[in-house]
C-alpha atoms as a PDB file:
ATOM      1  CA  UNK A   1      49.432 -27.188 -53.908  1.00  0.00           C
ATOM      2  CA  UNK A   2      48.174 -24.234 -55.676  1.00  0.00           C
ATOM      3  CA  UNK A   3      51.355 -22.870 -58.896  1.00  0.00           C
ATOM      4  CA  UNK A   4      49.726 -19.944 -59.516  1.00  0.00           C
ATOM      5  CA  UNK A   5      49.972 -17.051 -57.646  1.00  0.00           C
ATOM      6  CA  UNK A   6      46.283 -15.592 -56.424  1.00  0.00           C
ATOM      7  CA  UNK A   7      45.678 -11.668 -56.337  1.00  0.00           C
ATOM      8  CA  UNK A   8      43.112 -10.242 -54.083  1.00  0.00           C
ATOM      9  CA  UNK A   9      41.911  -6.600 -54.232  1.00  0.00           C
ATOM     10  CA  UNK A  10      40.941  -5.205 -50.930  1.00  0.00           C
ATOM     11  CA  UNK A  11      39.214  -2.211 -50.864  1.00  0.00           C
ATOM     12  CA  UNK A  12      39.906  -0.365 -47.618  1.00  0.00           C
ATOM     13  CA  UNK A  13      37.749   2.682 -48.351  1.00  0.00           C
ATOM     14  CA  UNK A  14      35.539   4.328 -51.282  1.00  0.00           C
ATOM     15  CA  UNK A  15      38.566   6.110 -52.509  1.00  0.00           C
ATOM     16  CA  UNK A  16      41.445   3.442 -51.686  1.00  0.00           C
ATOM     17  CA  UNK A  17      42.388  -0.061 -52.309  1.00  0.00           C
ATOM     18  CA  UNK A  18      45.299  -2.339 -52.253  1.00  0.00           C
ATOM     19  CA  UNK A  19      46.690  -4.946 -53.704  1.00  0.00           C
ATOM     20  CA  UNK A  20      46.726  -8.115 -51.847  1.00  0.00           C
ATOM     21  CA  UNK A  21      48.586 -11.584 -53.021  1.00  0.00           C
ATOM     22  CA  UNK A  22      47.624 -15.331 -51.682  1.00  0.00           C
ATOM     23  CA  UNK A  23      50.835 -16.726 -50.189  1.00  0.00           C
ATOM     24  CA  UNK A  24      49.340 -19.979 -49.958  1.00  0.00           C
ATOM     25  CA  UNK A  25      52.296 -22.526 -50.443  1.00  0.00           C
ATOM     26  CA  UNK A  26      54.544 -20.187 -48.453  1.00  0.00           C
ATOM     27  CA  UNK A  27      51.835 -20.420 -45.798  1.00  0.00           C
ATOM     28  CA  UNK A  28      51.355 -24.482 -46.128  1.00  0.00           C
ATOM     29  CA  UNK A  29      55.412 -24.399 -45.504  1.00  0.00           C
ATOM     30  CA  UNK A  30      54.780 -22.983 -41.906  1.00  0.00           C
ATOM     31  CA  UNK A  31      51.595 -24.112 -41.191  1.00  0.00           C
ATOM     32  CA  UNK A  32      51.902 -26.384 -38.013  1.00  0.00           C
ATOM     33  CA  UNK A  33      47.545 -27.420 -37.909  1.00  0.00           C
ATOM     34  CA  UNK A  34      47.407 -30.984 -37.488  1.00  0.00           C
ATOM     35  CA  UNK A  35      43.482 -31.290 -38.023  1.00  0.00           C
ATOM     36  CA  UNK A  36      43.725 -32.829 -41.604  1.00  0.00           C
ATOM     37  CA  UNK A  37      40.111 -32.165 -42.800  1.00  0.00           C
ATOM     38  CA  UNK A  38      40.844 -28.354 -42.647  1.00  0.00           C
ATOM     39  CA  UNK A  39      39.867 -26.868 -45.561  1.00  0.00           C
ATOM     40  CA  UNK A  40      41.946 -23.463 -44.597  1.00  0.00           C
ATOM     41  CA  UNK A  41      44.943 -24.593 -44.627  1.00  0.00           C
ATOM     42  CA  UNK A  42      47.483 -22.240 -45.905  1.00  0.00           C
ATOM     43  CA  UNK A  43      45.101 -19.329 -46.415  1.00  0.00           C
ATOM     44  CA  UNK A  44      45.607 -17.536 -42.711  1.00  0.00           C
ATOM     45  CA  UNK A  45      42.787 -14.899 -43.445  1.00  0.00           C
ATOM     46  CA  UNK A  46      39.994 -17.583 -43.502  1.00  0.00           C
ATOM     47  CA  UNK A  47      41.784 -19.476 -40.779  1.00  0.00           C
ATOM     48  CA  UNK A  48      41.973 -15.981 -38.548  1.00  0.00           C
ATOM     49  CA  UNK A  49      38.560 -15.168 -39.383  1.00  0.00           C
ATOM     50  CA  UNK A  50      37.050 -18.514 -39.044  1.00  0.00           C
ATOM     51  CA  UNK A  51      38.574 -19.027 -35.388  1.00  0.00           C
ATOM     52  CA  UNK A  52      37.559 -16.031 -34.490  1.00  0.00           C
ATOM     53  CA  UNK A  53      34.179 -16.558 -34.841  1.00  0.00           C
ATOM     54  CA  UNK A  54      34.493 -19.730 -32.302  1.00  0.00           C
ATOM     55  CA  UNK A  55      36.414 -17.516 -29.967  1.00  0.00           C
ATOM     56  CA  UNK A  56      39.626 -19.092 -30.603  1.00  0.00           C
ATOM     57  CA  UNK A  57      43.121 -18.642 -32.292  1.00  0.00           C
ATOM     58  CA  UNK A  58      44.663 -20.649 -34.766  1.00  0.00           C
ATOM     59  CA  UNK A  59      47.056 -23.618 -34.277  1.00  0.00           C
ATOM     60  CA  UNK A  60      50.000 -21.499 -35.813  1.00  0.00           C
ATOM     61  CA  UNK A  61      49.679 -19.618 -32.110  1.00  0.00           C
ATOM     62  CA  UNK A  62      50.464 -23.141 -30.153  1.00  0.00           C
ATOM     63  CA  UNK A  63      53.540 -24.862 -29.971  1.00  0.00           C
ATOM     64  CA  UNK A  64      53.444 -28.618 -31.197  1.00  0.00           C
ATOM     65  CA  UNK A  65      52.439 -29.689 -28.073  1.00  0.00           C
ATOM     66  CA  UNK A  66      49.480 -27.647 -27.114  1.00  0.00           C
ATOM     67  CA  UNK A  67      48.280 -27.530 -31.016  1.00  0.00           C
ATOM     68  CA  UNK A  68      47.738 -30.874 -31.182  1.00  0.00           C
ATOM     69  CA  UNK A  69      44.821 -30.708 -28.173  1.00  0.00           C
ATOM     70  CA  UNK A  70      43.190 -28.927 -30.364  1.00  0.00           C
ATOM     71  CA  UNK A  71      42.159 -26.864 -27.302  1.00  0.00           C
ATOM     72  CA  UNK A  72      42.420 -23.332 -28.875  1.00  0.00           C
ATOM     73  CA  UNK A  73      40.329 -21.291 -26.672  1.00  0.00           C
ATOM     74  CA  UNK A  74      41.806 -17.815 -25.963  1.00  0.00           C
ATOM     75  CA  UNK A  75      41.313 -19.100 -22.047  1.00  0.00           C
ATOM     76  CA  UNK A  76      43.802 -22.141 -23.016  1.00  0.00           C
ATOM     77  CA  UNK A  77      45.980 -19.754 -24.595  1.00  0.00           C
ATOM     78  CA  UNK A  78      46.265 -17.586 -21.697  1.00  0.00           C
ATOM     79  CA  UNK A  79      46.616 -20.219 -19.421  1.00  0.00           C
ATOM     80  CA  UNK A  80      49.991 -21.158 -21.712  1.00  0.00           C
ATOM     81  CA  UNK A  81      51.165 -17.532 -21.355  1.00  0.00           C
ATOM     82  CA  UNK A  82      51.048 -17.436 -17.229  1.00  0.00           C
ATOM     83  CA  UNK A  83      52.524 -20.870 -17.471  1.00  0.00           C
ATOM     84  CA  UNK A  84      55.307 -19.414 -19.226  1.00  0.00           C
ATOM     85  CA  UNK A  85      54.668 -22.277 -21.679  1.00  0.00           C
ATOM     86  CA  UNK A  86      54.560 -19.764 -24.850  1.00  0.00           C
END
């Protein structure tokens, strides 16, 4: 696990920025993926943005049960809502 705490400086327009800090063993606390290769782990911005991408949502949107299918598809996860599963 990382000790040290990570700053981040987003800049949210030519004239303003803030401050942003890494919560990354907070994160790993909570963090219910059970694909053990992942390399995002713990750092929910690259995990948002990288699922995304594939059309998806993260694991930490699944209960246990549905995470581990790995099926994260936004279809799957509106299937789970109208089931009343989530």
């Amino acid at each position: 696990m990382v000790k040290e705490k990570i700053k981040k400086k987003k800049v949210i327009s030519e004239n303003w920025s803030m401050d942003m800090e890494c919560k990354k063993e907070k994160n790993l606390e909570q963090c219910n993926c059970t694909y053990e290769p992942c390399s995002r782990k713990g750092t929910c911005c690259d995990c948002i943005r990288f699922h995304l991408k594939m059309r998806e949502l993260p694991g930490c949107c699944f209960d246990k049960e549905a995470e581990s299918t790995y099926d994260r598809t936004f279809e799957h996860f509106a299937r789970l809502v109208m089931e009343n599963r989530l």
